[in-house]
Structures are given as C-alpha cells and as structure tokens.
N, C-alpha and C. Protein backbone atom coordinates (compact mmCIF):
# COMPACT_ATOMS: atom_id res chain seq x y z
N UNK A 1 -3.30 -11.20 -59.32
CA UNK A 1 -1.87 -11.34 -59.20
C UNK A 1 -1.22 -11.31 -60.57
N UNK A 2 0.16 -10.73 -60.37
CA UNK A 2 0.81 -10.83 -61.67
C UNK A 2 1.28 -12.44 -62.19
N UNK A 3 1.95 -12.44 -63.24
CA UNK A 3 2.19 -13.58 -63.55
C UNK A 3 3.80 -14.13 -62.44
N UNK A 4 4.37 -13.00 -61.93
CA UNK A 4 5.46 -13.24 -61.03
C UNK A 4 4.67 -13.44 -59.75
N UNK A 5 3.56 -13.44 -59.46
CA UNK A 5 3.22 -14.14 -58.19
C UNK A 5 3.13 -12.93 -57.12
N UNK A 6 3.30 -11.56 -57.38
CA UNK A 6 3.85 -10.14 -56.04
C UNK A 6 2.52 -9.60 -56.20
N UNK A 7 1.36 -10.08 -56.97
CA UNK A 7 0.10 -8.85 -57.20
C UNK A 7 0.78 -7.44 -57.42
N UNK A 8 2.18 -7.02 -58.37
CA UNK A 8 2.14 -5.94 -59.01
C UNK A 8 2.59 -4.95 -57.91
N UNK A 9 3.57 -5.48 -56.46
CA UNK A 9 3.82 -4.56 -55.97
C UNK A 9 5.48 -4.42 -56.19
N UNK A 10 5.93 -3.64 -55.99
CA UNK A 10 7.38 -3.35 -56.15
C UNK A 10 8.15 -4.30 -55.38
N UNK A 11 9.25 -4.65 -56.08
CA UNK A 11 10.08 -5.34 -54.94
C UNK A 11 11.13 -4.60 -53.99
N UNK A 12 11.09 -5.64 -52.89
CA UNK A 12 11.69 -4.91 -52.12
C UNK A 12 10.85 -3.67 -51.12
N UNK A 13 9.84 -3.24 -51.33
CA UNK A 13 9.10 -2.55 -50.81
C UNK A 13 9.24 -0.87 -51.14
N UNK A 14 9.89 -0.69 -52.34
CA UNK A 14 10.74 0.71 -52.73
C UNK A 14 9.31 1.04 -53.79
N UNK A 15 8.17 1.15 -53.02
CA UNK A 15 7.09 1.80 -53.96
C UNK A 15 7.36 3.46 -53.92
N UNK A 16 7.16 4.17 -55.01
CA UNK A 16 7.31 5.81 -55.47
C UNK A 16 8.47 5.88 -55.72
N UNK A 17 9.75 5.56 -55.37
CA UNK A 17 11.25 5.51 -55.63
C UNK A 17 11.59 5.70 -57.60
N UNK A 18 10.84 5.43 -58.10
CA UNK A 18 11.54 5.62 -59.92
C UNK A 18 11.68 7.02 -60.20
N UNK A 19 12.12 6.63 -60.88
CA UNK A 19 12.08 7.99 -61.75
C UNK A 19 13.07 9.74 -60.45
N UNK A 20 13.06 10.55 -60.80
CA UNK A 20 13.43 11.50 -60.36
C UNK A 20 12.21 12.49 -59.87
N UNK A 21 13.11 13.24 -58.51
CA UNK A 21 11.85 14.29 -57.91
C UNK A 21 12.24 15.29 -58.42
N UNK A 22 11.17 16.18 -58.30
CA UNK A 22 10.91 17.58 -58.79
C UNK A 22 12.20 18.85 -58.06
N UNK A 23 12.54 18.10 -56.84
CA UNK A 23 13.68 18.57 -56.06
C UNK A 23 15.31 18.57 -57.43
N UNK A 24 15.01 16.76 -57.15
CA UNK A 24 16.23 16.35 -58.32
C UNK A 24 16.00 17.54 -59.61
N UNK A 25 15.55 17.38 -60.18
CA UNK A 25 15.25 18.31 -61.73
C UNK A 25 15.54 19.32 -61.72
N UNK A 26 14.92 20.56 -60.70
CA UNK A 26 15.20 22.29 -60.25
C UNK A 26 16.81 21.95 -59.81
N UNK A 27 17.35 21.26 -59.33
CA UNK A 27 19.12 21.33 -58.86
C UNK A 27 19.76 21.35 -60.08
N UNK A 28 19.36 20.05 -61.25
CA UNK A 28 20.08 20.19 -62.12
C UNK A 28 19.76 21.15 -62.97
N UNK A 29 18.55 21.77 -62.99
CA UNK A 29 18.56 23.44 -63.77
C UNK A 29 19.13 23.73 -63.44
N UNK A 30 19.26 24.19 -62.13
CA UNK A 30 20.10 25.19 -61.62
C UNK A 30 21.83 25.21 -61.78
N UNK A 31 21.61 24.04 -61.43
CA UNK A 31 23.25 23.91 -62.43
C UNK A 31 23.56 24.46 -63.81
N UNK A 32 22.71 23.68 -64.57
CA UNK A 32 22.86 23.93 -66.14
C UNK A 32 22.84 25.61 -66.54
N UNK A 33 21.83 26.13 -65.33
CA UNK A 33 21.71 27.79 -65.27
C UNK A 33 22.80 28.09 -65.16
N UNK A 34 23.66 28.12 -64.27
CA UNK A 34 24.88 28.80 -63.89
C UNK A 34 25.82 28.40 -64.88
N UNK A 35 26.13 27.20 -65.65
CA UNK A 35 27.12 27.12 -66.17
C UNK A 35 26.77 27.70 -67.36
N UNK A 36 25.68 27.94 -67.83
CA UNK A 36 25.52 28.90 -69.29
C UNK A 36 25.66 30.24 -68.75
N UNK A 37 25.41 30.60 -67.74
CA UNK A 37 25.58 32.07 -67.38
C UNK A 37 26.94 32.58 -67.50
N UNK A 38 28.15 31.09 -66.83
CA UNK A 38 29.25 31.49 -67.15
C UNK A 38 29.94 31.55 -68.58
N UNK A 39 29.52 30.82 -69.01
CA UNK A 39 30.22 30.09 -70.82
C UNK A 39 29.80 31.25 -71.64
N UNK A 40 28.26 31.50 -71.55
CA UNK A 40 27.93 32.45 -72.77
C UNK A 40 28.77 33.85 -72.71
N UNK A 41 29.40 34.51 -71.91
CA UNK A 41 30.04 35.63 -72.15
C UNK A 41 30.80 35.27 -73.21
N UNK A 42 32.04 34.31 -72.90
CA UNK A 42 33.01 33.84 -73.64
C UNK A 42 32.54 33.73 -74.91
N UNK A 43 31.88 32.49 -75.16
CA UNK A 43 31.05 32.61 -76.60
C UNK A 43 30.92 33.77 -77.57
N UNK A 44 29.89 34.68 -76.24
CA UNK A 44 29.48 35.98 -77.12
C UNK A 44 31.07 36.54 -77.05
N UNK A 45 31.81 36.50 -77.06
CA UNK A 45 33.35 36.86 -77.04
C UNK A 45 34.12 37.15 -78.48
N UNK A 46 33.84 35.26 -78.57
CA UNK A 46 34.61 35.08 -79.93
C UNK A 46 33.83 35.07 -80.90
N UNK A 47 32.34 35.40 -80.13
CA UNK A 47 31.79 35.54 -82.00
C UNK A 47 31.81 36.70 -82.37
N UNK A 48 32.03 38.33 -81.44
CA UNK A 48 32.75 39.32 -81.63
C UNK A 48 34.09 39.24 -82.01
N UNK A 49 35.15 38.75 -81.99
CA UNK A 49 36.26 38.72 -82.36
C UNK A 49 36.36 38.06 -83.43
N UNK A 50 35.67 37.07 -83.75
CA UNK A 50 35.96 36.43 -85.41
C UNK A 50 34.83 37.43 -86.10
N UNK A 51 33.76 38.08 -86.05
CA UNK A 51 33.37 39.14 -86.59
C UNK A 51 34.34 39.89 -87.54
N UNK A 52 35.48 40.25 -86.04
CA UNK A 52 35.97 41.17 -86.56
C UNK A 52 37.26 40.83 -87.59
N UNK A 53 37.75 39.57 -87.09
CA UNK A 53 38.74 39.24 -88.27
C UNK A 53 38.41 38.93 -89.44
N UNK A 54 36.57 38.42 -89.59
CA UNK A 54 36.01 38.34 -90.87
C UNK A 54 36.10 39.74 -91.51
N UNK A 55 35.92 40.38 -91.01
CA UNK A 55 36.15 42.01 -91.78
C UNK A 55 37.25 42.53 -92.28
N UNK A 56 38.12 41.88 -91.68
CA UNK A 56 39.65 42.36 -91.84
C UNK A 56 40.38 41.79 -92.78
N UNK A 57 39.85 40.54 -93.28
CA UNK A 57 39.96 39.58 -93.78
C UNK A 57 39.10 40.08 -95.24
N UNK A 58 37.73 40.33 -95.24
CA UNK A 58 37.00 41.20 -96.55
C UNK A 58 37.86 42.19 -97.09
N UNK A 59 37.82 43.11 -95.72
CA UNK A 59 38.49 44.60 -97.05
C UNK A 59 40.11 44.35 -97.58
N UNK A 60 40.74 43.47 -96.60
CA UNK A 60 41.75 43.40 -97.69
C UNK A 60 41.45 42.20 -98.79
N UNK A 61 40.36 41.53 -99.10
CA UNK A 61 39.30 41.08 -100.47
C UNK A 61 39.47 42.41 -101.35
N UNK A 62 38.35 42.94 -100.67
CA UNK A 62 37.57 44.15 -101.39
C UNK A 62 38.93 45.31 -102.19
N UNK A 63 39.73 45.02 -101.24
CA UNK A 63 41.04 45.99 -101.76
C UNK A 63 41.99 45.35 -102.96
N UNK A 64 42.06 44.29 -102.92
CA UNK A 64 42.58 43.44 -104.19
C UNK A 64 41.66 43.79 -105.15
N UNK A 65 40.01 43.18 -105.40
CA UNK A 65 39.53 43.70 -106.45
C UNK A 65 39.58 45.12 -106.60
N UNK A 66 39.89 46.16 -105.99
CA UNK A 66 40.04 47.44 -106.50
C UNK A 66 41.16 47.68 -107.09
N UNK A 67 42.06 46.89 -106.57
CA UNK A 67 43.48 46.88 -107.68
C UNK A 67 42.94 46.32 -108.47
N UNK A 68 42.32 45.28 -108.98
CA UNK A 68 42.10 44.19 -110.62
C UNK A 68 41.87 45.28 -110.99
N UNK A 69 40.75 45.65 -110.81
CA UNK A 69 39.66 46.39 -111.21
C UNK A 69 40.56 47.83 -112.09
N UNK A 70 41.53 48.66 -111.24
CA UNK A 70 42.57 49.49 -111.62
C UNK A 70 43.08 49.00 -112.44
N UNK A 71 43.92 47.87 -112.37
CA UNK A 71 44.57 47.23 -113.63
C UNK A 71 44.11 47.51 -115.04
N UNK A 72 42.86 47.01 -114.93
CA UNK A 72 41.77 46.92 -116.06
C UNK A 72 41.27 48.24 -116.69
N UNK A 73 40.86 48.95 -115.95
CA UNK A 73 40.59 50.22 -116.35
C UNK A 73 41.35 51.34 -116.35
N UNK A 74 42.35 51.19 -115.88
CA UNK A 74 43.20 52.82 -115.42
C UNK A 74 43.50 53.38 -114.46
N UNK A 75 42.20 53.01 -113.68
CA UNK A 75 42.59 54.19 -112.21
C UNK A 75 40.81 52.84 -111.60
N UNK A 76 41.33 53.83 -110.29
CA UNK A 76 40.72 53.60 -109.12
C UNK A 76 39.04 53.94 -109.19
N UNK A 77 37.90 53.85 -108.44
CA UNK A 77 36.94 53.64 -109.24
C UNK A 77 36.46 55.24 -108.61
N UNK A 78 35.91 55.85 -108.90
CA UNK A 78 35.14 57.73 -108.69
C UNK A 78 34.59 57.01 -107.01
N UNK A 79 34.88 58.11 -106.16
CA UNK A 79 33.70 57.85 -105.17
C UNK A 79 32.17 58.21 -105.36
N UNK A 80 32.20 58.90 -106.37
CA UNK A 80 30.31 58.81 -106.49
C UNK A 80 30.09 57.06 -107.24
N UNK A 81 31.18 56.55 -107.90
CA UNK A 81 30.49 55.04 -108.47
C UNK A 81 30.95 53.96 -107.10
N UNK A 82 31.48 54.21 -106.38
CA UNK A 82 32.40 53.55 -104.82
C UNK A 82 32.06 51.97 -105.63
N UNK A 83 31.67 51.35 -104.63
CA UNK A 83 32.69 49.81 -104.52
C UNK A 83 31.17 49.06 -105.41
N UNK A 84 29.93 49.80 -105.78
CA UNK A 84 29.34 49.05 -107.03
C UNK A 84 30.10 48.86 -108.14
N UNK A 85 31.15 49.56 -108.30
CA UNK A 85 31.91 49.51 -109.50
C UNK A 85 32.47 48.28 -109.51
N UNK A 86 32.77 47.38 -109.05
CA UNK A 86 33.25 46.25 -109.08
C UNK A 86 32.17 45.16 -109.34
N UNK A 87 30.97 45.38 -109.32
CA UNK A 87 29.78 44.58 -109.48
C UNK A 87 29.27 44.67 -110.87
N UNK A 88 29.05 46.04 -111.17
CA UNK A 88 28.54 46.70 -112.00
C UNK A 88 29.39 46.98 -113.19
N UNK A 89 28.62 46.68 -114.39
CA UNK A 89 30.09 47.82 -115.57
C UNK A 89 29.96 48.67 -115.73
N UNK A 90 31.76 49.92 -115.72
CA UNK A 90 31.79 51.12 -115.51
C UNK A 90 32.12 51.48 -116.96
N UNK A 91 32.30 50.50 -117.79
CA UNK A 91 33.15 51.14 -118.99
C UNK A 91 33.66 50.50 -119.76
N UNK A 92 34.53 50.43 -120.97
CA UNK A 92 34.73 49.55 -121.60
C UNK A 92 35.94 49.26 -120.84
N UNK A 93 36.47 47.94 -120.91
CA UNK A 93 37.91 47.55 -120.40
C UNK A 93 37.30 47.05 -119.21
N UNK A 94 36.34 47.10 -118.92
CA UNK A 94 35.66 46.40 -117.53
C UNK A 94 35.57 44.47 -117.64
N UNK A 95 35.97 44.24 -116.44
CA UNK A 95 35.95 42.34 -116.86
C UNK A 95 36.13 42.14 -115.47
N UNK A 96 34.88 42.50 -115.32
CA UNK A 96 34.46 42.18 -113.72
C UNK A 96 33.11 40.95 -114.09
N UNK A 97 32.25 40.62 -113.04
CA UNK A 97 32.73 41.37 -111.55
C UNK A 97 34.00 41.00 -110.48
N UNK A 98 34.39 41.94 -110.51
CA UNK A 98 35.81 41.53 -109.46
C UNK A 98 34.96 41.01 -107.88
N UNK A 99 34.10 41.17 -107.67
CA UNK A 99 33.33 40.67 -106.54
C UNK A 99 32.35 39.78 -107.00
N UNK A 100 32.10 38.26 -106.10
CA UNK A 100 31.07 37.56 -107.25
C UNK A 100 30.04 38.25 -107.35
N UNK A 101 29.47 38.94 -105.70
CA UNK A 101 27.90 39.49 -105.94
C UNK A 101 27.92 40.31 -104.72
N UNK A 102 26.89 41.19 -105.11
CA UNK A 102 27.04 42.20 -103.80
C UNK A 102 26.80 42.33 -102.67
N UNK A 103 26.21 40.95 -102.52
CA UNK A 103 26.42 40.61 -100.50
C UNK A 103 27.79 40.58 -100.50
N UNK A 104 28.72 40.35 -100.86
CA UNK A 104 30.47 40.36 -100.59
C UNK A 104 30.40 41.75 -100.39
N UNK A 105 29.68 42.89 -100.50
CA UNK A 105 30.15 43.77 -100.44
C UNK A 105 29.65 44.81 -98.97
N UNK A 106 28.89 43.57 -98.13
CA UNK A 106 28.48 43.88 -96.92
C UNK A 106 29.42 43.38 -95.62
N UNK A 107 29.30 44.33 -94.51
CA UNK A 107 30.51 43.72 -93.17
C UNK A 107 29.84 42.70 -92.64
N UNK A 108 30.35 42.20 -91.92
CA UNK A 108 29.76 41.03 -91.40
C UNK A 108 28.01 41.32 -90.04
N UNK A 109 28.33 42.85 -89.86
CA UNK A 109 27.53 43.36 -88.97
C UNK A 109 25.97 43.75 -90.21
N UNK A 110 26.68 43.48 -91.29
CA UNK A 110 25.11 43.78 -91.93
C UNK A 110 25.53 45.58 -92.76
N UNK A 111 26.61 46.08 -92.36
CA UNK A 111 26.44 47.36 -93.48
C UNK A 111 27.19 47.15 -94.49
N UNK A 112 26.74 47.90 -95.17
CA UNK A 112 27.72 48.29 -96.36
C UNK A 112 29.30 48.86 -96.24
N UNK A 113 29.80 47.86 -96.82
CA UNK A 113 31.51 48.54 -96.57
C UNK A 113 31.78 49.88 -97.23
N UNK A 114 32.40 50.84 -96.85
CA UNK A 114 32.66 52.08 -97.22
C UNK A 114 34.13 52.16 -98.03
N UNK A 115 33.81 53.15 -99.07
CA UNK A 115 35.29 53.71 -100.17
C UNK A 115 35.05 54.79 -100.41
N UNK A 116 36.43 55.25 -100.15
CA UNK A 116 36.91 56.77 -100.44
C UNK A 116 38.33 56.99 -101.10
N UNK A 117 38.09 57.63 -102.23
CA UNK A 117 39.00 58.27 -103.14
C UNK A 117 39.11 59.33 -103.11
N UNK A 118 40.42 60.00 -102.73
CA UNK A 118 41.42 59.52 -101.94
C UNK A 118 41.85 59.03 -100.42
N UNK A 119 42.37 57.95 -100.23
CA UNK A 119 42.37 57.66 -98.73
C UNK A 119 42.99 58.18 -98.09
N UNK A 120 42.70 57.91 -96.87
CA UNK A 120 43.71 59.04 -95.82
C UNK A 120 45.11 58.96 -96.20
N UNK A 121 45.75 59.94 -95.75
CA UNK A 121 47.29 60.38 -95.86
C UNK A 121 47.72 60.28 -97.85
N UNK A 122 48.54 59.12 -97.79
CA UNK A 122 49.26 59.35 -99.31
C UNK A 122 48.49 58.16 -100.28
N UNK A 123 47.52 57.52 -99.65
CA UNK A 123 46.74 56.63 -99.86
C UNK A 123 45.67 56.73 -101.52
N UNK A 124 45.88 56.21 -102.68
CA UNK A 124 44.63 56.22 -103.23
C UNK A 124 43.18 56.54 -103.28
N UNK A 125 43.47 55.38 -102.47
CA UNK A 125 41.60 54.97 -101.82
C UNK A 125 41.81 54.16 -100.58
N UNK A 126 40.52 54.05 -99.92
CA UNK A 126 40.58 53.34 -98.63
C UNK A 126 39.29 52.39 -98.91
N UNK A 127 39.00 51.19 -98.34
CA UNK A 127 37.91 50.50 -98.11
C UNK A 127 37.91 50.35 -96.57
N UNK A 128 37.00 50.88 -96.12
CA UNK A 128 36.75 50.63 -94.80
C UNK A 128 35.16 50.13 -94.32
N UNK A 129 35.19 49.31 -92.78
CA UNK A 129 34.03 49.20 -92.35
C UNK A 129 34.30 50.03 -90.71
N UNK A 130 33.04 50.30 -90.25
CA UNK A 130 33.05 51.01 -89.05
C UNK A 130 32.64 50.52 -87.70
N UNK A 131 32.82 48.99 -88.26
CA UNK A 131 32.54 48.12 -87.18
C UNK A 131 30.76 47.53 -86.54
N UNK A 132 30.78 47.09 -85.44
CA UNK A 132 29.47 46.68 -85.21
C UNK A 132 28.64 47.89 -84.76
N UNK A 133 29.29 48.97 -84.39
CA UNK A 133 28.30 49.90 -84.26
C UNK A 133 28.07 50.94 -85.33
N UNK A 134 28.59 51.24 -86.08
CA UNK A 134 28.37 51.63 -87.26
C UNK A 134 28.97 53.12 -87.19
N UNK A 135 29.34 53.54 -86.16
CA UNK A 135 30.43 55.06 -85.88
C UNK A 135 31.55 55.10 -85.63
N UNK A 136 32.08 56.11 -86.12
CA UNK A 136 33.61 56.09 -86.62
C UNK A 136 34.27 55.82 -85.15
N UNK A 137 35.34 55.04 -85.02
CA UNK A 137 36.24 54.98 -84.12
C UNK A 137 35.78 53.74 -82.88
N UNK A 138 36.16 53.05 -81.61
CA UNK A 138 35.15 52.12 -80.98
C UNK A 138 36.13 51.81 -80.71
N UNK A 139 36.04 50.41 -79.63
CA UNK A 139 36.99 49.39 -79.90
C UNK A 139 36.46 47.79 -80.05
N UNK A 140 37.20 46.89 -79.83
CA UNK A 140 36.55 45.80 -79.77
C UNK A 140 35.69 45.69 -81.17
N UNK A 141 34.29 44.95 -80.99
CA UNK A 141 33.74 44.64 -82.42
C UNK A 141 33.59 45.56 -83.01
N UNK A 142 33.45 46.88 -82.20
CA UNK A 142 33.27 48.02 -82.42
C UNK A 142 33.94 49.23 -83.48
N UNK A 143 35.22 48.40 -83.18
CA UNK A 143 36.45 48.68 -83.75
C UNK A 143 36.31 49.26 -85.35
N UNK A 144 36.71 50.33 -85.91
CA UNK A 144 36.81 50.46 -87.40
C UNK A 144 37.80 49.60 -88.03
N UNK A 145 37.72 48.35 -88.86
CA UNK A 145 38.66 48.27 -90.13
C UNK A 145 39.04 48.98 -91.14
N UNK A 146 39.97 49.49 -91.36
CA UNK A 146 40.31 49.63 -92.82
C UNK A 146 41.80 49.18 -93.44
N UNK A 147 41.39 49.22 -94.92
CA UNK A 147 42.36 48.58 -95.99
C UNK A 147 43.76 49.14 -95.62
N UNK A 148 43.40 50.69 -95.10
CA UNK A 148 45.19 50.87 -95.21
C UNK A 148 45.56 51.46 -93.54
C-alpha cells in the first residue's frame, strides 16, 4: 500500500484517463495543418512584396551613389566598368566607395543589379534589377525595378 492508504490505485476509479489520446493529438494536427495551409500563402505574400520594395528602395541607393560618384569624377561610370565602379577605383578624383561593399550591389533575389549607359529614353544611365525571375518584364516579385 501507498503511504495514502489506496495501494496506488487512482482515485475515483478514472484509471487510463491522463494524459491525451492518440485520437486527441491527430485532431489537433489536423487543425494546426489547415491553419498553416491557410496563413502560409499570405506570408509567402509579403515576403514577395517587401522583396520587392527592398529593391526599389536599393536602386534608388545605387542611383544616388552614381550621382556622388558623377559629381566626383565627371560623368557617369562606362558600361564596360558598370556599377563595380563605385566599389572599385576608376581614376583619380575617385573617393569612393560610394557603396560600402559589393553585396549592396546584389537584388534581394540574389543577382546582380544591372547598369546601362545610356538609359532608356533621355535618361543617362539606368540601374535596374529584373526581379525574382531574372527576365525582362513579369509582374509581382517578378516585376522589373528600375531607377528611372
């Protein structure tokens, strides 16, 4: 016998009753299943959409240091030297880096941001990215940014 005098049986007569059944447990998966099934679209939503305002948000970065950068030197940087020129020194009068380091100079999808001298229409130059899929035009994350 225990020291309470019951020989160690349950009170009340509710022997197997603790704890939760295997029934209980699979319901509340199944719950927890469905409500991530619903939520994660959304999620994966806005982490496409702040993607994309992080980008939008870079090249007009990346487009300021190409003005310093102009300031400093004269003109706009050659598209054969594109947007290393801001990392790198091109010349004397250089007092960069106008970018701290050259991961700044990647989209948020992992490529390399693109520059072209002269940009479309009456434009200088352009800094652009081409979005999460990496081809011209898309929409959504997909979407191309550019500076102008």
């Amino acid at each position: 016998m225990d020291e309470d005098g019951n020989g160690g049986a349950v009170p009340d007569g509710r022997a197997g009753e603790a704890g939760f059944s295997l029934v209980e447990l699979l319901v509340v998966l199944a719950i927890i299943g469905m409500i991530a099934t619903m939520v994660t679209p959304q999620v994966l939503g806005y982490l496409g959409r702040a993607k994309g305002e992080t980008a939008r948000i870079q090249v007009k970065n990346i487009a300021q240091a190409v003005e310093l950068y102009s300031l400093d030197l004269g003109g706009y940087p050659s598209p054969e030297q594109g947007l290393q020129a801001l990392v790198q020194p091109t010349g004397p009068g250089w007092r960069g880096p106008y970018v701290r380091d050259a991961r700044g100079l990647l989209d948020p999808w992992g490529h390399p941001y693109l520059y072209r001298a002269p940009g479309l229409g009456t434009a200088p130059y352009e800094v652009y990215s081409l979005g999460s899929d990496g081809k011209v035009g898309g929409t959504g994350d997909s979407a191309d940014v550019a500076s102008n």
